[in-house]
N, C-alpha and C. Protein backbone atom coordinates (compact mmCIF):
# COMPACT_ATOMS: atom_id res chain seq x y z
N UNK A 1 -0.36 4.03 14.26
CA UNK A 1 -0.29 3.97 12.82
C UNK A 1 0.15 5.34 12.32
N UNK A 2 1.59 5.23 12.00
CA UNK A 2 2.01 6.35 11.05
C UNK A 2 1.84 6.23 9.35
N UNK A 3 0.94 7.20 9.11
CA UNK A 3 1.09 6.93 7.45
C UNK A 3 2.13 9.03 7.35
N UNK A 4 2.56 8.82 6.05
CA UNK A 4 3.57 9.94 5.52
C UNK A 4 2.93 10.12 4.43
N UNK A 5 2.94 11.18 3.75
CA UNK A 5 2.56 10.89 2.25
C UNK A 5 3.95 12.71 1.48
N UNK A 6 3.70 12.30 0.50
CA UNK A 6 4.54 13.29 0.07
C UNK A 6 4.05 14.22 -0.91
N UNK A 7 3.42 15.42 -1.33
CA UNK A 7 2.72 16.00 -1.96
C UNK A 7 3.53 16.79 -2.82
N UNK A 8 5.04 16.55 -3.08
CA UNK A 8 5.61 17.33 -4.35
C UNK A 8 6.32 15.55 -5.05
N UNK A 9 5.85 14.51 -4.51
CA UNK A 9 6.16 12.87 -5.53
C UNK A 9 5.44 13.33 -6.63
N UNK A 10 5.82 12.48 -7.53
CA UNK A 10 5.15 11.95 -8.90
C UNK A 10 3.81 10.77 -8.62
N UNK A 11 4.07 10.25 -7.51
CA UNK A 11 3.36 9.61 -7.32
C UNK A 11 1.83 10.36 -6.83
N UNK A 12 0.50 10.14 -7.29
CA UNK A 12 -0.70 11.15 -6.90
C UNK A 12 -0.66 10.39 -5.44
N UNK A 13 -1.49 11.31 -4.99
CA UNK A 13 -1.58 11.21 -3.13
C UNK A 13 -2.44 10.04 -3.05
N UNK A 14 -3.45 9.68 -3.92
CA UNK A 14 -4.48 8.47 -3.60
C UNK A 14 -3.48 7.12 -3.76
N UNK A 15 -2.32 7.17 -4.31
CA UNK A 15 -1.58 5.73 -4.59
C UNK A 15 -0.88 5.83 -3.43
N UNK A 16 -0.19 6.85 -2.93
CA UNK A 16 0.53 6.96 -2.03
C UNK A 16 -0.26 6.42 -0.57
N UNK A 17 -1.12 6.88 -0.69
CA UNK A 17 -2.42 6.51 1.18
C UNK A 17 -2.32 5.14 0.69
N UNK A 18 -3.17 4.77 -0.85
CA UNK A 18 -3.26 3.27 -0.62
C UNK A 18 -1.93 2.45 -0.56
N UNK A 19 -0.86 2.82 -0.91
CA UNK A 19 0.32 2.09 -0.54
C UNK A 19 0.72 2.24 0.94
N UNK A 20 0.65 3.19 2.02
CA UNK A 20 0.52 3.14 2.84
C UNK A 20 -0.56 2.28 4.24
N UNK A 21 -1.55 1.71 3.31
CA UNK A 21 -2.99 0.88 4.04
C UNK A 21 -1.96 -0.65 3.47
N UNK A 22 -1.61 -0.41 2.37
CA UNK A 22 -0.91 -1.87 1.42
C UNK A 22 0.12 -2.42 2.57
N UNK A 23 1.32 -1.39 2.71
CA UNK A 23 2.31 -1.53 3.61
C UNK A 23 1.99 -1.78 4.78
N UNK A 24 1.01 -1.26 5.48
CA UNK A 24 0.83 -1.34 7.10
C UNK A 24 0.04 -3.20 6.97
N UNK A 25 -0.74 -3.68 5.96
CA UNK A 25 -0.92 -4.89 6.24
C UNK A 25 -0.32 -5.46 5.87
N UNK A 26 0.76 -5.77 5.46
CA UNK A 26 2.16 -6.65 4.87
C UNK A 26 2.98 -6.47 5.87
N UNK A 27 2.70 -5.61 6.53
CA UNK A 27 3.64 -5.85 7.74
C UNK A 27 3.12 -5.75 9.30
N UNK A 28 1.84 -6.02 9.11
CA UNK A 28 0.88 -6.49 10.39
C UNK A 28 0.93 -5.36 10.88
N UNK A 29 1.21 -4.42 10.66
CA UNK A 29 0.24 -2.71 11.68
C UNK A 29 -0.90 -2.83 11.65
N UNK A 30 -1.82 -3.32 10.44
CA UNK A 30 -3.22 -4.01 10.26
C UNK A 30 -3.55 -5.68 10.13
N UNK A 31 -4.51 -5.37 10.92
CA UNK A 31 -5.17 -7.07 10.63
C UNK A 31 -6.74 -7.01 10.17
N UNK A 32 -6.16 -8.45 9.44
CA UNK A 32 -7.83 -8.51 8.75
C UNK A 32 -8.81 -8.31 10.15
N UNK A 33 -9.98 -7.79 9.38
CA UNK A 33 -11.10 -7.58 10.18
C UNK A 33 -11.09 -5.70 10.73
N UNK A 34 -9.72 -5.41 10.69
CA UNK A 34 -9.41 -4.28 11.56
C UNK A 34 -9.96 -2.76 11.00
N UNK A 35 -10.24 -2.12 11.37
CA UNK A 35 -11.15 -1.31 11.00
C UNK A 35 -10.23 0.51 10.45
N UNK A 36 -10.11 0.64 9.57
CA UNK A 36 -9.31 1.83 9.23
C UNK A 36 -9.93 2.94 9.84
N UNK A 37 -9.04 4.42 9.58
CA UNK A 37 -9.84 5.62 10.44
C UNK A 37 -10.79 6.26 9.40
N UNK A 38 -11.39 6.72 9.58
CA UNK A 38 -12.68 7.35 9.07
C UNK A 38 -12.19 8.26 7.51
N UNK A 39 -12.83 8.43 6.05
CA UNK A 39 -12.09 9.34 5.78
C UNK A 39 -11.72 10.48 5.74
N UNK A 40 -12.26 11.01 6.79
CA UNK A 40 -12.77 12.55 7.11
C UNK A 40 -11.41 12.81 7.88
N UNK A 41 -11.51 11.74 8.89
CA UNK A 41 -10.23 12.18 9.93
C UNK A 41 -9.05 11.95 9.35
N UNK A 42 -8.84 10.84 8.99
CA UNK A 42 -7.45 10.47 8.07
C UNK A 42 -6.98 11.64 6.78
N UNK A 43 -7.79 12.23 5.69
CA UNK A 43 -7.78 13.87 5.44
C UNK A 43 -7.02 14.23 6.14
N UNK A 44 -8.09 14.79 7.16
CA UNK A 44 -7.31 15.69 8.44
C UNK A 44 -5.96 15.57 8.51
N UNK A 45 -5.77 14.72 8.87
CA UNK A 45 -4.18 14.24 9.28
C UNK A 45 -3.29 14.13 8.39
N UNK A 46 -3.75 13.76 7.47
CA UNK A 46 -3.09 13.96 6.24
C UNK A 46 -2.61 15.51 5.32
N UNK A 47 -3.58 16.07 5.48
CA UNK A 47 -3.62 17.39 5.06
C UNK A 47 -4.26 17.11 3.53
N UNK A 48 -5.17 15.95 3.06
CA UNK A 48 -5.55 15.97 1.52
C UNK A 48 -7.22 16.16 1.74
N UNK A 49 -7.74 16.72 0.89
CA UNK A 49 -8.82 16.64 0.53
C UNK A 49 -9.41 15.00 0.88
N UNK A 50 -10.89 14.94 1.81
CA UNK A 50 -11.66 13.79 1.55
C UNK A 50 -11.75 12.96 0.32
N UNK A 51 -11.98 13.36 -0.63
CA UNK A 51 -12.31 12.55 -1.96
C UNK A 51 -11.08 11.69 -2.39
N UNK A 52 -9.84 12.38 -1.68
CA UNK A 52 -8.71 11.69 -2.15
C UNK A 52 -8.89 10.05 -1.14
N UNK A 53 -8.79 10.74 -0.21
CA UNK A 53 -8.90 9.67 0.71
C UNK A 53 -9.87 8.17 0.67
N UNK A 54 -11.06 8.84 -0.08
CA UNK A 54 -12.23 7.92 -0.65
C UNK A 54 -11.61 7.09 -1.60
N UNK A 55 -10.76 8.17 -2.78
CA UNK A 55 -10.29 7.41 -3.91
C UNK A 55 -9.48 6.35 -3.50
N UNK A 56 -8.52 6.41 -2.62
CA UNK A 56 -7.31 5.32 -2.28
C UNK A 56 -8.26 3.96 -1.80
N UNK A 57 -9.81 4.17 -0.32
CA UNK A 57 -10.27 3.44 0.18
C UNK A 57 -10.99 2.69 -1.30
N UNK A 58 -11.63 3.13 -2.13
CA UNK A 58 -12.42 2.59 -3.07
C UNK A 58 -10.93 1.83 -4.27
N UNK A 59 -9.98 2.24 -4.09
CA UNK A 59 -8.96 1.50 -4.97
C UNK A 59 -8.59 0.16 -3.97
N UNK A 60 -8.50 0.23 -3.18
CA UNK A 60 -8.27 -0.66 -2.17
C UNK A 60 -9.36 -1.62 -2.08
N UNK A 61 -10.25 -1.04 -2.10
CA UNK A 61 -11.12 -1.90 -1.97
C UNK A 61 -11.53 -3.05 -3.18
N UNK A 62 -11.48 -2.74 -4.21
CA UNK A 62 -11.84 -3.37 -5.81
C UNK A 62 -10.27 -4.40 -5.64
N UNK A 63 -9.21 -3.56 -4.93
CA UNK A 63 -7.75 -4.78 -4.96
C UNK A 63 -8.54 -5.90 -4.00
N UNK A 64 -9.39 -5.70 -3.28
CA UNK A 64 -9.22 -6.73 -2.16
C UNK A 64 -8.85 -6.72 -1.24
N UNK A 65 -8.10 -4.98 -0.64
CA UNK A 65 -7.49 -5.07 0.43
C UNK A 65 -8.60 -4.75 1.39
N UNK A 66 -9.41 -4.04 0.80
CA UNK A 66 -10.61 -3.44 1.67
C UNK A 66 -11.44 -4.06 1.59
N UNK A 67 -13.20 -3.88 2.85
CA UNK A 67 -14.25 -4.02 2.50
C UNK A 67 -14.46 -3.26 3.18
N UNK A 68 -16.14 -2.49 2.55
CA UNK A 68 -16.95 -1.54 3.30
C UNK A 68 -18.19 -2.36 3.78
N UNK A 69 -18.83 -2.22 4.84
CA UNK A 69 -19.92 -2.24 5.77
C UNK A 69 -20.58 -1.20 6.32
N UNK A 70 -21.58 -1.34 5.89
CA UNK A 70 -22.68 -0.26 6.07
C UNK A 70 -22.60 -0.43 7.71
N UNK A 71 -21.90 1.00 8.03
CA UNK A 71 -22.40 1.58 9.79
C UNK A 71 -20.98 0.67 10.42
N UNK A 72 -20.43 -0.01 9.17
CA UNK A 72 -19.02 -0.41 10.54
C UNK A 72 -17.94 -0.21 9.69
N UNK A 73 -17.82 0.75 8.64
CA UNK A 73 -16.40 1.35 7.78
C UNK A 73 -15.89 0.71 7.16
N UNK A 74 -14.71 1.34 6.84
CA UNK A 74 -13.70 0.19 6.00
C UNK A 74 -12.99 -0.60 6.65
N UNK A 75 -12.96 -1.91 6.64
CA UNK A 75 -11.87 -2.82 7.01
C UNK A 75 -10.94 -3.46 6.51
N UNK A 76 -10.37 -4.19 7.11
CA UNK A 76 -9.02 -5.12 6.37
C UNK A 76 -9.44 -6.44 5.76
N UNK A 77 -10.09 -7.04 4.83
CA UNK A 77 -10.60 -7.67 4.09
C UNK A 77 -9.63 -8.74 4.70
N UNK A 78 -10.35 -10.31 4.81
CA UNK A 78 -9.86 -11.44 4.81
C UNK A 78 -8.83 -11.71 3.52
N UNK A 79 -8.96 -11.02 2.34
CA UNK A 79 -8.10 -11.39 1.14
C UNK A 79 -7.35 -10.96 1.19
N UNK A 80 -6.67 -9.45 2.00
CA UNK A 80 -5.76 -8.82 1.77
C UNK A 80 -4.83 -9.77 1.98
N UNK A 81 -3.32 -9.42 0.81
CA UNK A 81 -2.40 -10.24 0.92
C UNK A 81 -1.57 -9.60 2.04
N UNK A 82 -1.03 -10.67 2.96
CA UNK A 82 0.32 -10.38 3.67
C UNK A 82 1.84 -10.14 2.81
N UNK A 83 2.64 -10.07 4.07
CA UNK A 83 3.91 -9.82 3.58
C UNK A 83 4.30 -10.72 2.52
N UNK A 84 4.46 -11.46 3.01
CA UNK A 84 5.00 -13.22 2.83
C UNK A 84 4.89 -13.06 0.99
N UNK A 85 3.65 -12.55 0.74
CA UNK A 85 3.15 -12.30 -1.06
C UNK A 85 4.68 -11.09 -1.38
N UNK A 86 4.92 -9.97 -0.75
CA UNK A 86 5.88 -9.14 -1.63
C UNK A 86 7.32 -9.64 -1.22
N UNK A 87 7.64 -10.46 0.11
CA UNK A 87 8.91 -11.18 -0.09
C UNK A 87 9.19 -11.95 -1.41
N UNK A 88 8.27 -13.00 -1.44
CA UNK A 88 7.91 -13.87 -2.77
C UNK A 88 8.36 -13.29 -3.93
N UNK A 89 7.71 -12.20 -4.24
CA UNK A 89 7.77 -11.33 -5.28
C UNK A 89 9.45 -11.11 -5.55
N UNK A 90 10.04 -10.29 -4.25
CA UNK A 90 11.20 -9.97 -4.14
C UNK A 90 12.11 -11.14 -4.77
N UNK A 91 12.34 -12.01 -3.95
CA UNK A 91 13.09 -13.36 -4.38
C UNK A 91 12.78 -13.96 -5.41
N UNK A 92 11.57 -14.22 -6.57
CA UNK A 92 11.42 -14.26 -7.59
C UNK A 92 12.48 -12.70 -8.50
N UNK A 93 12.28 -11.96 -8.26
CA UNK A 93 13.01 -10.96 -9.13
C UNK A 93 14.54 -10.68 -8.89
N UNK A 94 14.83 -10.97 -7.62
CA UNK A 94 16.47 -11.27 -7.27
C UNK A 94 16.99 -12.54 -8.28
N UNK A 95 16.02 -13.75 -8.26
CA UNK A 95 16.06 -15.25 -8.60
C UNK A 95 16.52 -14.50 -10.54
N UNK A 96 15.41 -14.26 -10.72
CA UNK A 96 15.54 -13.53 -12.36
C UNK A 96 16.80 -13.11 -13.01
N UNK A 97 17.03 -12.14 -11.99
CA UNK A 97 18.02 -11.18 -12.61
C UNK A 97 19.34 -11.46 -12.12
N UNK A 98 19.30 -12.63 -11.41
CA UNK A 98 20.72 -13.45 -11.34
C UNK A 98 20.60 -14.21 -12.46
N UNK A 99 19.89 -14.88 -13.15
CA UNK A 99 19.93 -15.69 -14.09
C UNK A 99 19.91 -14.55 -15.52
N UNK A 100 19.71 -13.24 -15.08
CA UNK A 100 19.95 -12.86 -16.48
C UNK A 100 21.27 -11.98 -16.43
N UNK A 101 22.16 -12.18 -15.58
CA UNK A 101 23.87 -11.95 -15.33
C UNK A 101 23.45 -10.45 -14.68
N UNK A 102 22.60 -10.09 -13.94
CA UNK A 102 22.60 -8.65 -13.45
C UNK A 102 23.74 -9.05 -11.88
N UNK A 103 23.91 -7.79 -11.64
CA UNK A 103 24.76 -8.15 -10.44
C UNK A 103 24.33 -7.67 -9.03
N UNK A 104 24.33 -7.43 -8.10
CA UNK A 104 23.39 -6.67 -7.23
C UNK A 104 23.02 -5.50 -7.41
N UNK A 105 24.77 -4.50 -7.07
CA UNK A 105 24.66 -3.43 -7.46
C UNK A 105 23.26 -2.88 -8.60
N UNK A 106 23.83 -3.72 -9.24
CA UNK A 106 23.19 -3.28 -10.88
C UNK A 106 21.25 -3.25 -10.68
N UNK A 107 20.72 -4.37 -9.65
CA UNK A 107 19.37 -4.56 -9.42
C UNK A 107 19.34 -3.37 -8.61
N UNK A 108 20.14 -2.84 -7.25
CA UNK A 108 19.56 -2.33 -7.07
C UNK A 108 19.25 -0.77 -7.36
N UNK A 109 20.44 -0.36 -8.47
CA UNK A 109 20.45 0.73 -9.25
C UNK A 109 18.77 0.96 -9.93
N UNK A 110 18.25 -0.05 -10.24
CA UNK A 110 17.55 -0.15 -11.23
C UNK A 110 16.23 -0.06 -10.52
N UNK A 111 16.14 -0.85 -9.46
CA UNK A 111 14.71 -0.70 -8.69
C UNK A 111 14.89 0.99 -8.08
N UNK A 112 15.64 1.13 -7.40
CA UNK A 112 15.84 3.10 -7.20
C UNK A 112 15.66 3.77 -8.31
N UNK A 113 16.01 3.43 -9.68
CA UNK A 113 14.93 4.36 -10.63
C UNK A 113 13.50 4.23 -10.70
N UNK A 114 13.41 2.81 -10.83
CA UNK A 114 11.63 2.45 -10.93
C UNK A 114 10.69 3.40 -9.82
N UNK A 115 11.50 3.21 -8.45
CA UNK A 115 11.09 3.60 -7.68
C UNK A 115 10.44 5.35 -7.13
């Protein structure tokens, strides 16, 4: 499990880890039940402060991607959504913005700003 994070983004570092826990189970690096690394060590490796690391697990967790267990950590929650949910997503918004005369180019100009 490679997570990256980028510390001069716009994005704060706690969205970034939890999009990184988001991504690795949408694309099966995690499975439900599976047990994340500690947040002490993941820090570490990261180079962020603990609390950040807490913040992403406790955002994750209220989404549903997480659950905590006393003495067995955070895991990959039975609810977390798979891939299959942000393909969906994708092809609903391709589906859209063909019907509202966008052209590819033009979508994908537009998601690279959002982004």
């Amino acid at each position: 499990m490679l997570w990256t994070i980028d510390a001069a983004a716009r994005l704060p570092l706690q969205e970034q880890i939890a999009g990184c826990v988001r991504r690795a189970v949408a694309d099966g690096e995690l499975a439900v039940g599976e047990q994340l690394p500690p947040a002490a060590e993941l820090a570490d490796a990261l180079a962020v402060d603990r609390n950040t690391v807490l913040a992403a697990y406790r955002r994750l967790r209220d989404d549903g991607v997480l659950e905590f267990r006393r003495g067995r950590g955070a895991r990959v929650a039975a609810a977390a959504r798979p891939r299959a949910s942000v393909e969906q997503a994708a092809r609903d918004l391709v589906e859209l913005a063909r019907a509202q005369g966008y052209r590819r180019a033009e979508l994908i100009t537009l998601i690279e700003e959002l982004a």
